[in-house]
Protein backbone atom coordinates (compact mmCIF):
# COMPACT_ATOMS: atom_id res chain seq x y z
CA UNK A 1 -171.55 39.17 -74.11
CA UNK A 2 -169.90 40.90 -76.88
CA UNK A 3 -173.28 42.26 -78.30
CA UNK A 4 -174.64 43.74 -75.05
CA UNK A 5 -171.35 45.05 -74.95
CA UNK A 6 -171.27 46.92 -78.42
CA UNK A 7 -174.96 48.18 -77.23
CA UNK A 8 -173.84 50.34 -74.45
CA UNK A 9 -172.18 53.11 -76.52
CA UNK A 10 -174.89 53.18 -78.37
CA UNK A 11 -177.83 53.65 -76.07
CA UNK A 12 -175.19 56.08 -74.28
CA UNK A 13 -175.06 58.26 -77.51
CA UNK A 14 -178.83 58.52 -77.75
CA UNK A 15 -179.30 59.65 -74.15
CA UNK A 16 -176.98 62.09 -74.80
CA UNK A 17 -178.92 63.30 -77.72
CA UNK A 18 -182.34 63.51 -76.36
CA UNK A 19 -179.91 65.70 -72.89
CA UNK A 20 -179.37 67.78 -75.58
CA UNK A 21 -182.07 68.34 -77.18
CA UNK A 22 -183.54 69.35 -73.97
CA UNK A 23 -181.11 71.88 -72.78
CA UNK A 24 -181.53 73.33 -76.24
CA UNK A 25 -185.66 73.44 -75.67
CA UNK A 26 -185.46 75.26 -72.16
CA UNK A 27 -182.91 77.59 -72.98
CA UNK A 28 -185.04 79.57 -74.95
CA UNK A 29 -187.63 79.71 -72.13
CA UNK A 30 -187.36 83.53 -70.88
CA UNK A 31 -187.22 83.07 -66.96
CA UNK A 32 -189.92 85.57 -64.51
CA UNK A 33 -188.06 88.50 -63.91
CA UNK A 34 -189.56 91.41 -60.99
CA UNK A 35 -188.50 95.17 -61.62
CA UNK A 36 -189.50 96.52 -58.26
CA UNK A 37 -189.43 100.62 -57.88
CA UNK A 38 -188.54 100.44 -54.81
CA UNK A 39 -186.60 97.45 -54.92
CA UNK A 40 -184.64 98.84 -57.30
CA UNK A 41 -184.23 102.65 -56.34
CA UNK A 42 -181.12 104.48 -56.94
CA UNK A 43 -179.55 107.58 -56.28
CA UNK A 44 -177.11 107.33 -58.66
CA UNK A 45 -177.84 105.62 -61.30
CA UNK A 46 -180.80 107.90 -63.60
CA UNK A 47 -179.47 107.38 -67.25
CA UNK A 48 -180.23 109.60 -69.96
CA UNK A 49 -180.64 106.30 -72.21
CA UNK A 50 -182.13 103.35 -70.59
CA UNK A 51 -180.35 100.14 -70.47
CA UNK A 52 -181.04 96.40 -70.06
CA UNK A 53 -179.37 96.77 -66.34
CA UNK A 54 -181.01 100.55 -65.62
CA UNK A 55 -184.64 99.96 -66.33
CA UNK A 56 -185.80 102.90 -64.60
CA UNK A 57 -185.70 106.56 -64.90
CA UNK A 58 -186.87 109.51 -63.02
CA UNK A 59 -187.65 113.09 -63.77
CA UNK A 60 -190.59 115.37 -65.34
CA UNK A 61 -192.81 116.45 -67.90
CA UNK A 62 -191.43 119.66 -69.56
CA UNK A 63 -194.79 121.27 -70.51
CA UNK A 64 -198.17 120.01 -69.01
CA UNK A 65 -198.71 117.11 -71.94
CA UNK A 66 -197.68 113.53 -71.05
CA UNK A 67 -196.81 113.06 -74.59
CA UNK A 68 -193.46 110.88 -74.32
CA UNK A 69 -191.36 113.09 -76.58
CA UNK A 70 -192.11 115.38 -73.38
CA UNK A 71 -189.76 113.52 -70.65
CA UNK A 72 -186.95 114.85 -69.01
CA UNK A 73 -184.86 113.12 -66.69
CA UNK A 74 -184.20 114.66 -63.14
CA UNK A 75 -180.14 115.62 -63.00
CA UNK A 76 -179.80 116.63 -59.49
CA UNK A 77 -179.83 114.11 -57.03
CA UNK A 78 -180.11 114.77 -53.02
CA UNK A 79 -180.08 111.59 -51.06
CA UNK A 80 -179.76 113.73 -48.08
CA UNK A 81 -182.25 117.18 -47.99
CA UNK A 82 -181.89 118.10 -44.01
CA UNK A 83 -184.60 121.06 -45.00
CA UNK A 84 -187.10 118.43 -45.52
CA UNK A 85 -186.08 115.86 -43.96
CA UNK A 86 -183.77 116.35 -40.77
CA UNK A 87 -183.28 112.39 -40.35
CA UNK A 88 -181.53 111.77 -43.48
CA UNK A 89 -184.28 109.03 -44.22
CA UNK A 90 -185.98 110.18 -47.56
CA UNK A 91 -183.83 111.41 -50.42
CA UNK A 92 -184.96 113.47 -53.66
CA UNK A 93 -184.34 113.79 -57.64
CA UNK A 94 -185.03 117.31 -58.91
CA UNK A 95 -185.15 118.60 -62.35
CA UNK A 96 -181.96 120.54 -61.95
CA UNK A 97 -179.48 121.99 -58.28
CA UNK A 98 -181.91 124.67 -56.28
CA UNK A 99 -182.35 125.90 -53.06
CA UNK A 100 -185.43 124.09 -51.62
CA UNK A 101 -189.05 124.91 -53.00
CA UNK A 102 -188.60 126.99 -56.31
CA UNK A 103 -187.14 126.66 -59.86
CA UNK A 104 -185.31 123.40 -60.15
CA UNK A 105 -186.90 122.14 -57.25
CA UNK A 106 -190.32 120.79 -58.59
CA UNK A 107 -191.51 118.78 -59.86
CA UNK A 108 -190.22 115.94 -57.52
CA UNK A 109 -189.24 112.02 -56.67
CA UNK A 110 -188.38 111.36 -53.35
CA UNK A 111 -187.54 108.16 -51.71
CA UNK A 112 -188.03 106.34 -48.18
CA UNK A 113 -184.81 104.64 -47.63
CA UNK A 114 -185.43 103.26 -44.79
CA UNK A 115 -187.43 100.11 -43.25
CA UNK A 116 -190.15 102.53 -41.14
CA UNK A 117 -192.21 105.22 -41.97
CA UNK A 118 -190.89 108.49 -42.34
CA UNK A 119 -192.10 112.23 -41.82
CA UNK A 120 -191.33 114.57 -44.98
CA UNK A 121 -191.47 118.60 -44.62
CA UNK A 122 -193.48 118.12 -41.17
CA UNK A 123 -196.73 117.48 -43.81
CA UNK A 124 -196.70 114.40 -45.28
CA UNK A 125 -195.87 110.58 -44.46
CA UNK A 126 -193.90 108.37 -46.50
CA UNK A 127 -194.16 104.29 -46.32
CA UNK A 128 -190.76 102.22 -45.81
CA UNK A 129 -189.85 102.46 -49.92
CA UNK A 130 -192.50 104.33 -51.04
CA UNK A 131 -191.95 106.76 -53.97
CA UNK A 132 -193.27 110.48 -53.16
CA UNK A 133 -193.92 112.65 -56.11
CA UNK A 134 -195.27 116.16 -56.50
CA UNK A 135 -195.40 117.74 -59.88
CA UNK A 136 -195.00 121.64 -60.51
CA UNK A 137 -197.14 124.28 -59.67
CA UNK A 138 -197.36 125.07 -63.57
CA UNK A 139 -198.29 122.03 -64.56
CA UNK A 140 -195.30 119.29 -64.99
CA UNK A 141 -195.94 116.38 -63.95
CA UNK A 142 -193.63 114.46 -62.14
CA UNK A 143 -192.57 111.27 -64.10
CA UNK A 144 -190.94 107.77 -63.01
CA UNK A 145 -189.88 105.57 -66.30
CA UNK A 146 -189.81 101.78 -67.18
CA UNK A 147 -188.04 100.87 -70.61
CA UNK A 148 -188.20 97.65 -71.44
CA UNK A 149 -185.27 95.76 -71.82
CA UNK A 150 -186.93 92.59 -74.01
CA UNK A 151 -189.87 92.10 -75.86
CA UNK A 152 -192.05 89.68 -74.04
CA UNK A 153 -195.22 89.89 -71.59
CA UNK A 154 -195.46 92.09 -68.40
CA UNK A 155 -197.49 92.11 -65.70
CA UNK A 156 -197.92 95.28 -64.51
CA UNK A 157 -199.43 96.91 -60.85
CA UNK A 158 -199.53 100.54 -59.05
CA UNK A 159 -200.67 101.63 -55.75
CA UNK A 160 -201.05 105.46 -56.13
CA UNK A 161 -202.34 107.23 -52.37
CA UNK A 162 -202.43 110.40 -51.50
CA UNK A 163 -199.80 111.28 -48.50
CA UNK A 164 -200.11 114.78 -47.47
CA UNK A 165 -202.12 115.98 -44.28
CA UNK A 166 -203.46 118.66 -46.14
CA UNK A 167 -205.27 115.62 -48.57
CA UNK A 168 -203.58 115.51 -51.54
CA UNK A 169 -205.69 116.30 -54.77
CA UNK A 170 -204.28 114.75 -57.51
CA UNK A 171 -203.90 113.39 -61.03
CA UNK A 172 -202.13 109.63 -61.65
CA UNK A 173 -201.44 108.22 -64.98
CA UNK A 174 -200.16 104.72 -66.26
CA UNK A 175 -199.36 104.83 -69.88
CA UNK A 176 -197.24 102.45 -72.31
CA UNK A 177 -195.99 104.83 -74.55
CA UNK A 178 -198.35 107.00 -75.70
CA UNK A 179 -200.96 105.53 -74.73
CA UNK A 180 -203.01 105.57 -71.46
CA UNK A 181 -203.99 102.65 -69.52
CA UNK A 182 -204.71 104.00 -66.34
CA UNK A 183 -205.95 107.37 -64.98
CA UNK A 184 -207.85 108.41 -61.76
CA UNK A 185 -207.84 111.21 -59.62
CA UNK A 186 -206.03 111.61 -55.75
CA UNK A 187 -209.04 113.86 -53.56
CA UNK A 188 -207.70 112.68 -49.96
CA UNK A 189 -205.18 111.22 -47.41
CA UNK A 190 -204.08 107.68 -48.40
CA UNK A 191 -201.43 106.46 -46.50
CA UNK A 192 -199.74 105.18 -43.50
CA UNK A 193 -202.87 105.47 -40.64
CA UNK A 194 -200.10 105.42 -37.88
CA UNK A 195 -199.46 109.56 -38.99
CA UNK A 196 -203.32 110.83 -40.37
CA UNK A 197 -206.53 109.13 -40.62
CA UNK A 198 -207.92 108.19 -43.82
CA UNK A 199 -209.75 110.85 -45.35
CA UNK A 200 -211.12 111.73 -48.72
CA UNK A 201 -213.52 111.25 -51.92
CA UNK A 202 -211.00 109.08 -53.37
CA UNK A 203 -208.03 108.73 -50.80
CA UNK A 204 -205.89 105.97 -53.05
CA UNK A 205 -206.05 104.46 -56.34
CA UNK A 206 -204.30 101.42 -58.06
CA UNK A 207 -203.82 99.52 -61.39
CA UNK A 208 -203.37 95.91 -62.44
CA UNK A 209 -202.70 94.77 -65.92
CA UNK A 210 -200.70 92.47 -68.28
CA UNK A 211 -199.88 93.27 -71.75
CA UNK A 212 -196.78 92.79 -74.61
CA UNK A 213 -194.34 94.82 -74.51
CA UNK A 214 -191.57 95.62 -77.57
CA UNK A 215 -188.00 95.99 -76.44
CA UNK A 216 -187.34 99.12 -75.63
CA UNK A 217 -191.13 100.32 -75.19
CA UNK A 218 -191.60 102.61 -72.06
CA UNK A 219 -194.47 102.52 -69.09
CA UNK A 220 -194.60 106.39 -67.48
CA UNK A 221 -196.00 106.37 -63.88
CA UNK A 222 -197.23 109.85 -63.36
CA UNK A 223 -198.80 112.54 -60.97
CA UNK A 224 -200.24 115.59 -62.08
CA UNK A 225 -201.28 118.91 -59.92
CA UNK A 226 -204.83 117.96 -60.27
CA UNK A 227 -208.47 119.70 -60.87
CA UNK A 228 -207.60 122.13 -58.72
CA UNK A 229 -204.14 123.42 -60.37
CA UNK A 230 -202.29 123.79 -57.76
CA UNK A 231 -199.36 121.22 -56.18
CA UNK A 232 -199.96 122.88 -52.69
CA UNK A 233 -200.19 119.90 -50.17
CA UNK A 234 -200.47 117.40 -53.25
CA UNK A 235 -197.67 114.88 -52.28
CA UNK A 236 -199.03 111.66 -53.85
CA UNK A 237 -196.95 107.84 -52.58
CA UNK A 238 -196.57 104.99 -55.10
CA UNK A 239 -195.32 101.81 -55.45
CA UNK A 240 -194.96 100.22 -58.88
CA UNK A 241 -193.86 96.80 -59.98
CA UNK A 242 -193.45 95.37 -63.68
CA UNK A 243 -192.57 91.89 -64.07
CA UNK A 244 -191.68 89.66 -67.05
CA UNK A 245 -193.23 86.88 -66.94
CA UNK A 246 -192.01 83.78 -68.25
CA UNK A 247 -192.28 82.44 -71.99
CA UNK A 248 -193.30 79.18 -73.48
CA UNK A 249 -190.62 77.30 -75.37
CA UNK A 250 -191.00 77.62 -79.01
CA UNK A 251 -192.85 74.34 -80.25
CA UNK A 252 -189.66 74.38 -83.00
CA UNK A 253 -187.04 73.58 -80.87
């Protein structure tokens, strides 16, 4: 009895060990983590430096190149714009304070706040969520920002669709960092049925991919003015969503 006795602590002590060394092994496994646009959309928050806990930005290219050195983040914020919107439903981030349609005022993000579709400037229709972005009549496009906060692999997706009655004719643009992985062009009306039938060569386009990303490294979303040059009637919808997806333990620990 007094040897199964002296036994106990010691089969105790080795339990313990192999608790531990297990704990130790799936700490280091990086859990899925969704960044959802719309999920995520603020008003308030649009830092001039990303952080781990403000992922995304919004704002514009300042000349017509989608180089990244290019990016400018919006610095007026209207969650409210009764000339557009009379419901208080869809808010906006411009490049800088204006007076409607003008300088400061393009290019554009605008958000649906609400959980049902919403009418924007009597010509276009916005999903419950969606982004709506119109770049400049000159040429800047209008920009939304992910910045990684870890190294690690991302899924990333898109759903880019033209919104305006008039059929939106656009440009959209994935890119991480500097370099492009996606790029089609808007010729149509995309979105919600309910408000406009849909219409057009090429009424929606999307993208789907997975890659590494560095800490720090950015994906731009963007929508151009298009073949035509013009942003007249070019209000493009998106919704975006990059998610980390989780990481093997190392074989080492």
């Amino acid at each position: 009895m007094i040897a199964s006795t002296q036994k106990v602590p010691e089969v105790t002590m080795r339990l313990a060990a192999i608790l531990v060394l297990l704990i130790g092994q799936f700490a280091h496994v990086q859990a899925q983590k969704t960044f959802d646009l719309s999920a995520d959309f603020s008003f308030n928050d649009n830092p001039a430096l990303p952080t781990p806990n403000q992922v995304w930005q919004y704002g514009y290219s300042e000349t017509s190149s989608l180089a990244p050195d290019q990016f400018r983040v919006d610095t007026q914020s209207d969650p409210v714009d009764l000339q557009c919107d009379p419901t208080r439903s869809i808010g906006f981030w411009h490049p800088a304070p204006n007076h409607g349609p003008g300088p400061g005022y393009y290019p554009y993000v605008a958000y649906n706040t609400t959980k049902q579709p919403q009418v924007g400037c009597k010509g276009w229709a916005v999903r419950p969520g969606e982004i709506a972005m119109e770049a400049s009549n000159n040429g800047q496009f209008s920009l939304v920002r992910f910045t990684a906060p870890i190294a690690g692999t991302y899924k990333v997706s898109a759903q880019f669709e033209g919104i305006h009655y008039g059929l939106s004719t656009t440009d959209v643009h994935v890119l991480h960092n500097a370099t492009s992985l996606f790029d089609a062009d808007i010729d149509g009306y995309g979105g919600d049925p309910a408000f406009h039938k849909i219409k057009g060569a090429n009424p929606a386009a999307s993208y789907s991919g997975q890659l590494e990303l560095k800490a720090n490294d950015t994906l731009t979303f963007a929508v151009g003015y298009g073949k035509d040059k013009t942003n007249s009637g070019d209000t493009t919808g998106l919704f975006a969503q990059v998610v980390l997806l989780p990481a093997a333990p190392h074989p080492n620990r």
